[in-house]
Structure formats: structure tokens, C-alpha cells
C-alpha atoms as a PDB file:
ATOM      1  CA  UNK A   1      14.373 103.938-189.473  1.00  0.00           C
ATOM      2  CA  UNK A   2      15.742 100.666-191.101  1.00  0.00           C
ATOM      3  CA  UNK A   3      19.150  99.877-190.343  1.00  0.00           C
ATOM      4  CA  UNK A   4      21.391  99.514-193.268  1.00  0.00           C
ATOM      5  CA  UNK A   5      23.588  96.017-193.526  1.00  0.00           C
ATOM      6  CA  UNK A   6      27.092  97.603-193.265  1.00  0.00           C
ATOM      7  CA  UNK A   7      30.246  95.029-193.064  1.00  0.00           C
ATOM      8  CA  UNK A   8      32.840  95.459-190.060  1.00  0.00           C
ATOM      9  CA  UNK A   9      35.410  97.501-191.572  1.00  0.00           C
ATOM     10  CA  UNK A  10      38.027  96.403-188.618  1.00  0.00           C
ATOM     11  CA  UNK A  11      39.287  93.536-189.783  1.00  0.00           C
ATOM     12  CA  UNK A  12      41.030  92.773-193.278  1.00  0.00           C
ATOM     13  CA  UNK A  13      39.896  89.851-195.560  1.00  0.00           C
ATOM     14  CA  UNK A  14      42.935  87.241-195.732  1.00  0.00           C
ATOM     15  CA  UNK A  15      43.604  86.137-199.937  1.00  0.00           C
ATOM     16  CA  UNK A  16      41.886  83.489-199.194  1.00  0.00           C
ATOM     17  CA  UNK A  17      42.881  81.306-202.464  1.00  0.00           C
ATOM     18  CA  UNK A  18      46.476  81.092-201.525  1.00  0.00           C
ATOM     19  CA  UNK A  19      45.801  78.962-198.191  1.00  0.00           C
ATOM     20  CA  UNK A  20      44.497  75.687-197.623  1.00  0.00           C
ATOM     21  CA  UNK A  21      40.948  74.797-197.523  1.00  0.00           C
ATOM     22  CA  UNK A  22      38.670  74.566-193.972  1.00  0.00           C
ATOM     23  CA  UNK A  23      35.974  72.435-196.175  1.00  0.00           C
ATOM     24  CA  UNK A  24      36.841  70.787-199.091  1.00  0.00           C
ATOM     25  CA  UNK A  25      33.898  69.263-201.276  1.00  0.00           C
ATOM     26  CA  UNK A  26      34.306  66.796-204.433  1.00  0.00           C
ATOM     27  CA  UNK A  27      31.387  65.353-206.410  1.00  0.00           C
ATOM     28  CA  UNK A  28      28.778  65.943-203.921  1.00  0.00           C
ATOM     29  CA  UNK A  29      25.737  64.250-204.884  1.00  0.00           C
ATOM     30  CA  UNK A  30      22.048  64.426-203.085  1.00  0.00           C
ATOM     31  CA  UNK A  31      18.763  63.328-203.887  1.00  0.00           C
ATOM     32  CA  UNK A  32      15.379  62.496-202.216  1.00  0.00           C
ATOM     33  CA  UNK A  33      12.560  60.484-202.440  1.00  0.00           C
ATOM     34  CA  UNK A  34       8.738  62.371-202.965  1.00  0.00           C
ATOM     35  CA  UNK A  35       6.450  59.582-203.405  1.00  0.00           C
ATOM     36  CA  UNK A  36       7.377  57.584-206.357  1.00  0.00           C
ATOM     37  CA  UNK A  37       9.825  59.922-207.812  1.00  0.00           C
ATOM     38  CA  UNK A  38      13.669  60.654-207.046  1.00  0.00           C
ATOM     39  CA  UNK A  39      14.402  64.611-206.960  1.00  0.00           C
ATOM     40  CA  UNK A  40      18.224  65.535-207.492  1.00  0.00           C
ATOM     41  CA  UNK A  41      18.832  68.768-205.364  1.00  0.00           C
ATOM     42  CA  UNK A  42      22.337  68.297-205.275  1.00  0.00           C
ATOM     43  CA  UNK A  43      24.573  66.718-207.967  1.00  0.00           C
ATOM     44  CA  UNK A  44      28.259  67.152-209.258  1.00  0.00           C
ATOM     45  CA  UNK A  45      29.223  70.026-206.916  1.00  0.00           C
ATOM     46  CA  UNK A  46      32.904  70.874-206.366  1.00  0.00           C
ATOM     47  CA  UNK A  47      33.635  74.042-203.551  1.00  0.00           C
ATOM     48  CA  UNK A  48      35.947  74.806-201.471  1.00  0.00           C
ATOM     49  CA  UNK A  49      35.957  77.266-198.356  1.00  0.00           C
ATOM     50  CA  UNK A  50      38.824  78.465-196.661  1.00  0.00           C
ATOM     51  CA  UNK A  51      39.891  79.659-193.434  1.00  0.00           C
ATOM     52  CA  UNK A  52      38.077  82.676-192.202  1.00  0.00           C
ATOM     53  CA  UNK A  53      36.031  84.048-195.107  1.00  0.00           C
ATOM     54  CA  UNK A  54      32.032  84.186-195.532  1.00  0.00           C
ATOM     55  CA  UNK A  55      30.225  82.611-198.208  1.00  0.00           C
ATOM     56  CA  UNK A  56      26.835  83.595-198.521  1.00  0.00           C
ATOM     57  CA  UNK A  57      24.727  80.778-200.350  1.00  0.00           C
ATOM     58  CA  UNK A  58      21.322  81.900-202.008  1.00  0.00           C
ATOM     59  CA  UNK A  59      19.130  80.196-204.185  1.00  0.00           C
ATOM     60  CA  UNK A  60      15.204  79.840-204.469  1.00  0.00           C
ATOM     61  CA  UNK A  61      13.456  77.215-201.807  1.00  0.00           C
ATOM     62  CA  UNK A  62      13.861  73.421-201.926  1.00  0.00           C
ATOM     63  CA  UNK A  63      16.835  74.538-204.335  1.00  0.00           C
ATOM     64  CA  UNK A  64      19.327  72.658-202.042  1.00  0.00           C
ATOM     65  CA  UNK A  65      21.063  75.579-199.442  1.00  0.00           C
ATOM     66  CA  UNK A  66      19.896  73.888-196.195  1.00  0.00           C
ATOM     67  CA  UNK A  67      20.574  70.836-197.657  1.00  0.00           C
ATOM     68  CA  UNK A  68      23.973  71.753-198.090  1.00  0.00           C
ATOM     69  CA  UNK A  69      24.488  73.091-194.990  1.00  0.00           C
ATOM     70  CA  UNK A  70      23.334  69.705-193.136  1.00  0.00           C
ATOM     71  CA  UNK A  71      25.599  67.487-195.309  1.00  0.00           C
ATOM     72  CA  UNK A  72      28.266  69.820-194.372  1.00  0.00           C
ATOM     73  CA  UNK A  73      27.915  69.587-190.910  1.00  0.00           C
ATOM     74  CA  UNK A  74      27.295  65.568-191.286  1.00  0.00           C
ATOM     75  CA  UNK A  75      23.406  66.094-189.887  1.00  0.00           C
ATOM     76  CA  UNK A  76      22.830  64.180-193.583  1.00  0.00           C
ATOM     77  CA  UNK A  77      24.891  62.221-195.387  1.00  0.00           C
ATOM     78  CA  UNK A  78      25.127  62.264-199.102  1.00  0.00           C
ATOM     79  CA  UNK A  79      24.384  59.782-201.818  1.00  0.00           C
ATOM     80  CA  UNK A  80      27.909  60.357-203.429  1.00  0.00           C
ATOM     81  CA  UNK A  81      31.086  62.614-203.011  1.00  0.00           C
ATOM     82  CA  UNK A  82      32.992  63.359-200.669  1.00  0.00           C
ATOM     83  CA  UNK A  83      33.148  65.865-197.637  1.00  0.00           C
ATOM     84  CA  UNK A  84      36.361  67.052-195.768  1.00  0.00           C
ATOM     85  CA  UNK A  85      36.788  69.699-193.070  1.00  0.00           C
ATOM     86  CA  UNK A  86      40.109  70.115-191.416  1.00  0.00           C
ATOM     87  CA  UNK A  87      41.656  66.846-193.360  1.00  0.00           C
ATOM     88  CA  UNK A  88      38.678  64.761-191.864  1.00  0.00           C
ATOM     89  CA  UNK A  89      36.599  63.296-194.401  1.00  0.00           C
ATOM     90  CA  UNK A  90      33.377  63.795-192.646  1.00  0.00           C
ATOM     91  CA  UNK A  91      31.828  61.352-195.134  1.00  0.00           C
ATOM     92  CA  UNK A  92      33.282  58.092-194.333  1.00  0.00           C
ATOM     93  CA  UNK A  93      32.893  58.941-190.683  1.00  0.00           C
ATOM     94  CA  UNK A  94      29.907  56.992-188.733  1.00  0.00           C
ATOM     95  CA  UNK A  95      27.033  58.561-187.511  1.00  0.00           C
ATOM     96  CA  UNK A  96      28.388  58.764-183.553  1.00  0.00           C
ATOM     97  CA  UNK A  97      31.440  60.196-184.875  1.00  0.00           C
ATOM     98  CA  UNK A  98      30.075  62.753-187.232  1.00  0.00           C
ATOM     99  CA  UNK A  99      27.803  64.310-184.178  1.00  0.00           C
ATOM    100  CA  UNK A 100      31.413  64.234-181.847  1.00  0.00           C
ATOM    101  CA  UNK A 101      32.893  66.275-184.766  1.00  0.00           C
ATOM    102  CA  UNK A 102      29.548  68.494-184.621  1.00  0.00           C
ATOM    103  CA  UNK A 103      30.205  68.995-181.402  1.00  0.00           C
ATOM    104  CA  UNK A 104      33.380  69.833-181.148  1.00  0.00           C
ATOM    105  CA  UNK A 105      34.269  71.779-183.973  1.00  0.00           C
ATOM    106  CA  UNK A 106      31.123  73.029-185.980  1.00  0.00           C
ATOM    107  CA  UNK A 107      28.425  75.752-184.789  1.00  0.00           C
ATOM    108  CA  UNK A 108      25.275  75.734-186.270  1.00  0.00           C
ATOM    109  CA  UNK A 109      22.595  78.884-186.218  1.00  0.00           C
ATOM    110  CA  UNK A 110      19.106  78.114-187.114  1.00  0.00           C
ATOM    111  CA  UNK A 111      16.694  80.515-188.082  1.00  0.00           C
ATOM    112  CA  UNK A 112      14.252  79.445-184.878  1.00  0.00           C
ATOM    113  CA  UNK A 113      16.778  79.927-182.398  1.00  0.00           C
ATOM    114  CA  UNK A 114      15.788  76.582-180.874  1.00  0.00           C
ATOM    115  CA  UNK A 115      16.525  77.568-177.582  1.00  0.00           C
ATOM    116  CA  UNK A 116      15.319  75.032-174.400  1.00  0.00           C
ATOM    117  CA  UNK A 117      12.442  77.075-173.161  1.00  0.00           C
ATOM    118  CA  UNK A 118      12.971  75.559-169.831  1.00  0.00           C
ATOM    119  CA  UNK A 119      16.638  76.854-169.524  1.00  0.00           C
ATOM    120  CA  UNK A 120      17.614  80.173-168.776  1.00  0.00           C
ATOM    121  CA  UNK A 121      19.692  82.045-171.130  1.00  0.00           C
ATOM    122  CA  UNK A 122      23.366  81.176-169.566  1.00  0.00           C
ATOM    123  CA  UNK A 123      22.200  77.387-169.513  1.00  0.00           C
ATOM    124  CA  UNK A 124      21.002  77.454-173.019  1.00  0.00           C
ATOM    125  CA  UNK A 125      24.666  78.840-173.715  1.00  0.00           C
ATOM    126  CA  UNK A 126      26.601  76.431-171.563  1.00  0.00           C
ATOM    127  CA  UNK A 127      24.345  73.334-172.329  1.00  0.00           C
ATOM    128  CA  UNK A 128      26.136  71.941-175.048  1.00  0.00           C
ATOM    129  CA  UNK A 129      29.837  72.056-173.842  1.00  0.00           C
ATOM    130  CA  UNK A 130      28.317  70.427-170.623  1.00  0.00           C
ATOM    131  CA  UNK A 131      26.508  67.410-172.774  1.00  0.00           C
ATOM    132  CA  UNK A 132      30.266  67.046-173.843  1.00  0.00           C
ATOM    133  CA  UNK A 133      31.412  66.491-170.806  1.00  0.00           C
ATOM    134  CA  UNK A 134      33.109  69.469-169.535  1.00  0.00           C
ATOM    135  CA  UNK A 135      31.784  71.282-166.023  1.00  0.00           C
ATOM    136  CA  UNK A 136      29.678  73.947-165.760  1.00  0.00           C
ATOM    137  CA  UNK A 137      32.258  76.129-163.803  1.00  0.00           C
ATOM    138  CA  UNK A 138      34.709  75.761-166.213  1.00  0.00           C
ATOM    139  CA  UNK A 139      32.041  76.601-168.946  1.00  0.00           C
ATOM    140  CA  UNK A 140      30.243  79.767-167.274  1.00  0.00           C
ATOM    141  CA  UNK A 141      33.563  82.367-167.900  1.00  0.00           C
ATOM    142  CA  UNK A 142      33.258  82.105-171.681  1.00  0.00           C
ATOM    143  CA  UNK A 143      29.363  82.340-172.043  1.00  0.00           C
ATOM    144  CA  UNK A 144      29.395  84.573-169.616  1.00  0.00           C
ATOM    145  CA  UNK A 145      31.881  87.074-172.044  1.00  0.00           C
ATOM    146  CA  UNK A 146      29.922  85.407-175.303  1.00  0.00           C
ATOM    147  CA  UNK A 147      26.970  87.053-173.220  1.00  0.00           C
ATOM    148  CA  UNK A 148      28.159  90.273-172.813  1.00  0.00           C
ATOM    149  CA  UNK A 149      29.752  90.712-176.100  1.00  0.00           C
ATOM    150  CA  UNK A 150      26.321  90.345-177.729  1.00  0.00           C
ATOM    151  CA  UNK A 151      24.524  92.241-175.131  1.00  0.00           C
ATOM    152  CA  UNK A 152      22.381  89.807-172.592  1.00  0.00           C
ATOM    153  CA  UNK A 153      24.977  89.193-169.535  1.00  0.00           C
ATOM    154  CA  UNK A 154      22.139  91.400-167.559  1.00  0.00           C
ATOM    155  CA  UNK A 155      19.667  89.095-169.082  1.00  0.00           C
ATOM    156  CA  UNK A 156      21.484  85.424-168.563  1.00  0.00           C
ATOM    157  CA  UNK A 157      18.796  84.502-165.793  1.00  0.00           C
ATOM    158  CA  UNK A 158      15.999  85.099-168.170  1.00  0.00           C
ATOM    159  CA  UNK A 159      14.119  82.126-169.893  1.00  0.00           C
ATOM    160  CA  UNK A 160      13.740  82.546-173.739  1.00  0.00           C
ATOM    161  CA  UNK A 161       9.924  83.423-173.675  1.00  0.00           C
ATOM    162  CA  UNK A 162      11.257  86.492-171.725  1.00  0.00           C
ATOM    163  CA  UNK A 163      13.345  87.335-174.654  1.00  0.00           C
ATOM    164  CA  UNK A 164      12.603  89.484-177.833  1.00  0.00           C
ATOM    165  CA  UNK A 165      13.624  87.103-181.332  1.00  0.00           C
ATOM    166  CA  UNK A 166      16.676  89.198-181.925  1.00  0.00           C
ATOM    167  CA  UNK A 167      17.483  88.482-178.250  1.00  0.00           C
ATOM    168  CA  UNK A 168      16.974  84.868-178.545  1.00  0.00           C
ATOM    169  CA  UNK A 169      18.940  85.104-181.885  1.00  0.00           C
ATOM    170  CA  UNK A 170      21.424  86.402-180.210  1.00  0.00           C
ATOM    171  CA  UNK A 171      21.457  83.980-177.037  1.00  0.00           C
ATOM    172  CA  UNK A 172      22.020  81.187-180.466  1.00  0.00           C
ATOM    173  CA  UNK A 173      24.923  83.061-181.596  1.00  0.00           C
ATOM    174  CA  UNK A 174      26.436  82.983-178.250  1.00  0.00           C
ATOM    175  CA  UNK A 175      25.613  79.017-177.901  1.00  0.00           C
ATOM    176  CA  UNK A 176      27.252  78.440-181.125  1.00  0.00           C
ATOM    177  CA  UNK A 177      30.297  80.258-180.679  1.00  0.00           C
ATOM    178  CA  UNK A 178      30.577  78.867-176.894  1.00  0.00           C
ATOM    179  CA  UNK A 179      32.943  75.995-177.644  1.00  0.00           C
ATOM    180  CA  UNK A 180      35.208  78.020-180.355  1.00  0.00           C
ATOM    181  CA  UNK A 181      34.271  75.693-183.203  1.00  0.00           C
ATOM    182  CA  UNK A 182      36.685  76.208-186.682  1.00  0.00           C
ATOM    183  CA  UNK A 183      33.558  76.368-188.939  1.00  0.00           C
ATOM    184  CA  UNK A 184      29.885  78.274-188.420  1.00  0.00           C
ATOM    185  CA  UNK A 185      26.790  77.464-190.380  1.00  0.00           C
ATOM    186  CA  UNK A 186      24.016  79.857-190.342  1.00  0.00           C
ATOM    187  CA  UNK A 187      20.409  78.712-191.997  1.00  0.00           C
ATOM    188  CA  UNK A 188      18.477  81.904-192.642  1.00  0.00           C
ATOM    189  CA  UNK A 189      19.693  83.517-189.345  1.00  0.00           C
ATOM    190  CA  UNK A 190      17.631  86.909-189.855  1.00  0.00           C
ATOM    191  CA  UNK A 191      14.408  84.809-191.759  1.00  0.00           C
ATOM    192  CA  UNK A 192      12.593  85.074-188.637  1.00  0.00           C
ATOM    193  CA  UNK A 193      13.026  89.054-187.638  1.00  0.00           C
ATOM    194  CA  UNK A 194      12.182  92.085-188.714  1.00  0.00           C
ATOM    195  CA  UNK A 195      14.374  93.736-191.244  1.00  0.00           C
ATOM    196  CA  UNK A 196      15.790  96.371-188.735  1.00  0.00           C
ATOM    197  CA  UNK A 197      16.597  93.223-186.047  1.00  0.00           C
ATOM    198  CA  UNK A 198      17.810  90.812-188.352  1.00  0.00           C
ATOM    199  CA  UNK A 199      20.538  93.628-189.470  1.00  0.00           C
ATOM    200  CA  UNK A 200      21.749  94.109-185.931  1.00  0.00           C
ATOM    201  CA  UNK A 201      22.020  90.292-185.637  1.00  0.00           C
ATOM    202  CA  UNK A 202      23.490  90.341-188.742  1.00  0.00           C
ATOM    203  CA  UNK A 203      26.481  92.467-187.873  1.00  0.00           C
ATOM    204  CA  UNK A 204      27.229  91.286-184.779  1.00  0.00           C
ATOM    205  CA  UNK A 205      27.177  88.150-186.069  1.00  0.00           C
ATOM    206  CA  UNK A 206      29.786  89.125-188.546  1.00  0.00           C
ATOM    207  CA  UNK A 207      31.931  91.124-186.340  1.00  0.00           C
ATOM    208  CA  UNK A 208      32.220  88.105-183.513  1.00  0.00           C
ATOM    209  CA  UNK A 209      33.182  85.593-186.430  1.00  0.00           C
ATOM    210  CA  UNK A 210      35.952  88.320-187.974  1.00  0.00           C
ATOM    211  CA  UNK A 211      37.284  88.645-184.763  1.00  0.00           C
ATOM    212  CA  UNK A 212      37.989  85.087-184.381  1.00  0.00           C
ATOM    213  CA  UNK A 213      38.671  84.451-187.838  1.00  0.00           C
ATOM    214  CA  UNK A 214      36.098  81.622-187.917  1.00  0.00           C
ATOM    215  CA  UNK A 215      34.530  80.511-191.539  1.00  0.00           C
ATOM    216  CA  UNK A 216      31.386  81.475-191.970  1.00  0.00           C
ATOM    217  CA  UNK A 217      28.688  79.893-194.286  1.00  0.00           C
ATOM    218  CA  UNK A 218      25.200  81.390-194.290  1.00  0.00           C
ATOM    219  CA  UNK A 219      21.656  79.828-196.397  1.00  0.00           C
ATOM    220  CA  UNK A 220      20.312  83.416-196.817  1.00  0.00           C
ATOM    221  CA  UNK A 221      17.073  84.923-198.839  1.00  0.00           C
ATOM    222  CA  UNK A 222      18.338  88.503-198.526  1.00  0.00           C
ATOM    223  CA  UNK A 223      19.925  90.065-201.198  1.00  0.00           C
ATOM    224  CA  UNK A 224      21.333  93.054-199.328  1.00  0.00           C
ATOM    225  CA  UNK A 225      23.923  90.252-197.327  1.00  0.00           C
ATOM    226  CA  UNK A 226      25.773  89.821-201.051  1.00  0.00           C
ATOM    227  CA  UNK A 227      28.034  92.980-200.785  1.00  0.00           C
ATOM    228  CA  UNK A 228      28.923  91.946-197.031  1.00  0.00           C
ATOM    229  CA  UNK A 229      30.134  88.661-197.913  1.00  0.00           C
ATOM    230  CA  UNK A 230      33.497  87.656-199.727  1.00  0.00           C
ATOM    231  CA  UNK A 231      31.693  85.356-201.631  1.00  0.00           C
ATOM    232  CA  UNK A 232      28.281  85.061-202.902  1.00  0.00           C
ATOM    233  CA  UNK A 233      27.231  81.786-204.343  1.00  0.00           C
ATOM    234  CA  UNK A 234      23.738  81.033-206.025  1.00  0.00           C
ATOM    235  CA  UNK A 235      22.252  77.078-205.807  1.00  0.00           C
ATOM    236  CA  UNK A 236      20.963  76.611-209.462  1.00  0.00           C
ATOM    237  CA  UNK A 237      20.310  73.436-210.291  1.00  0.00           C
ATOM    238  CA  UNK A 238      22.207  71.068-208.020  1.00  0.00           C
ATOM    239  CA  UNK A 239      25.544  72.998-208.776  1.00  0.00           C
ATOM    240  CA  UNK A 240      26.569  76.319-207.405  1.00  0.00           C
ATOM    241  CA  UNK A 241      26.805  79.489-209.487  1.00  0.00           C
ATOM    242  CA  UNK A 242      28.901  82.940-208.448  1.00  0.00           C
ATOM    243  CA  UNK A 243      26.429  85.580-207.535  1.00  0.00           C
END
């Protein structure tokens, strides 16, 4: 039986236009290169996302939703406009200090997990706050809860070819959520499961970024994720569109 997308009904969504902004996005311009032409996938866009809602961003392929998502998160940088999360203005930071920022306060979800085969399932979760430094003891406590909140703390010795994709999916949730960034990015998190898996990913992923009031911003084919989200935005040409 297929599972149907229901929303966590727990938690109550915040007015979110009567507080300040997490990201903050003026004139945001992108284009790329394909052979001897110039292709404009972004151009002109103004958004703003605040503190603890999800925005669900759809749009056809190559229409510019990934690409959004990595100039968000300062993986790209734009060819004009400007970028601000938290009062940073991640565009006029360098390289270096755009991935420290990544680091420390963004969470990214990919839809191939792109889990370290050759790490078990607690290292894959602790990995990235001990590339930044901290120890692993200190680390272990909260993957070990991230873990068992979305179901694997019996499976934390397991390597990822061990693991079903929902299970792996799940071990990225946990990895992203591991250092408590402000802001979560999720590229097609379900694209690569079932329907039935990707909706139990799906709502877990919702109810452990509710719970910590985190902002949420998801690149998403599915339709059925519109009614979940508090907004739904559509990428049509270069500029975004509601619904």
C-alpha cells in the first residue's frame, strides 16, 4: 500500500512574514556557458526565506532549482546579486570562507546520499563535525540520538552497501542535521526511492526540521510535497513563480 505524504500536525507554522529573514536574496543573476552560447537560468530573482518554514521549489529540469540551491549554500557563486543568510552576505565572502560557513551553519541533502562507502554509518554521521575540528567523543552523543531518532542506532556499525536507499537517506539526514546548522537544503531527497520510501523519508525529514525549527528548502519533482509545504514556489524562466 503506498503511503500517503501527510505533514506533522505537532508543531504550528510561525507568521512567518512578520520576522526577519534567514536568507535574503536581491537581483540574483546566473548563467552558463554550452559551447558557444550563454544560457540564463537564473536572472532578476528577489526571495526571501524566513526562520523555520519550508519552501518547496519545483520547476522542469535544467530550469535552475539545483542551481539555486548551490548558490545558496555558496557551492557556486553567481554572476550578479547578492546572497545573505543570517546578515552574512555569502556573496562577497571568498571561497575558504564560504565552505567554513557551509560547514558550520548549512546542511545539505542530496538525492544520492553520498555516503563514504568505506565508513560505517556513525562515522559517515560524525565525519564532518570531526573535519571541523571537533573530537569524535564529543561528536558520537548527538549522532548517536540523530541515529536513533531516524531509526539506525542498531545499525550505526553497518557500512552503507549494507543499507537499503531509504536507510542510507536517512543516515544523510542524520549527517546533515549533526552539527545543528540554521538552514537545510534538500536536492530531490526522495528522487532516488520508491514512492512508498521516499514518503517515510519525507516525513521524518519534516518532523526532525519542525522540531528544531530549522528552514527548510527542498528542489523537488513531486507534486504531492506542495500541500506539505508553507510555500510552494515554481522556477519559470529564471524568476520564481507561487505554485
Amino acid at each position: 500500500m503506498t503511503q500517503v505524504l501527510t505533514a506533522p500536525t505537532a508543531v504550528t507554522k510561525p507568521p512567518f512574514t512578520t520576522i526577519s529573514p534567514i536568507v535574503q536574496i536581491a537581483g540574483l543573476h546566473k548563467a552558463f556557458r554550452e559551447g558557444s552560447q550563454t544560457r540564463d537560468v537564473l536572472h532578476g530573482l528577489d526571495i526571501a526565506f524566513y526562520q523555520g518554514e519550508f519552501v518547496a521549489l519545483f520547476g522542469q529540469s535544467g530550469s535552475g532549482k539545483s542551481t539555486l540551491l548551490n548558490l545558496i549554500s555558496g557551492i557556486e557563486q553567481p554572476d550578479g546579486g547578492k546572497i545573505h543568510i543570517n546578515g552574512v552576505e555569502m556573496t562577497a565572502l571568498r571561497e575558504r570562507e564560504r565552505t567554513l560557513f557551509r560547514r558550520d551553519h548549512i546542511g545539505f541533502i542530496f538525492q544520492f546520499f553520498n555516503l563514504i562507502p568505506t565508513l560505517t554509518v556513525l562515522e559517515n554521521v560524525t565525519l564532518p563535525q570531526e573535519l571541523a575540528g571537533k573530537k569524535e567523543t564529543a561528536v558520537r552523543p548527538r549522532a548517536l540520538e540523530l541515529l536513533t531518532r531516524v531509526g539506525l542506532a542498531e545499525r550505526r556499525d553497518a557500512f552503507p552497501d549494507k543499507l537499503s536507499g531509504g536507510e542510507q537517506q536517512r543516515v544523510a539526514i542524520a549527517r546533515a542535521l549533526a552539527h545543528d546548522p540554521m538552514l537545510l537544503l534538500a536536492d530531490e531527497p526522495t528522487g532516488n526511492l520508491d514512492e512508498e520510501t521516499g514518503a517515510l523519508v519525507l516525513n521524518l525529514l519534516l518532523e526532525l526540521t519542525r522540531d528544531a525549527g530549522k528552514t527548510l528548502i527542498m528542489a523537488t519533482h513531486n507534486p504531492a510535497i506542495a500541500h506539505m509545504a508553507d510555500r510552494a514556489l515554481r522556477v519559470v524562466d529564471g524568476r520564481l513563480q507561487q505554485g
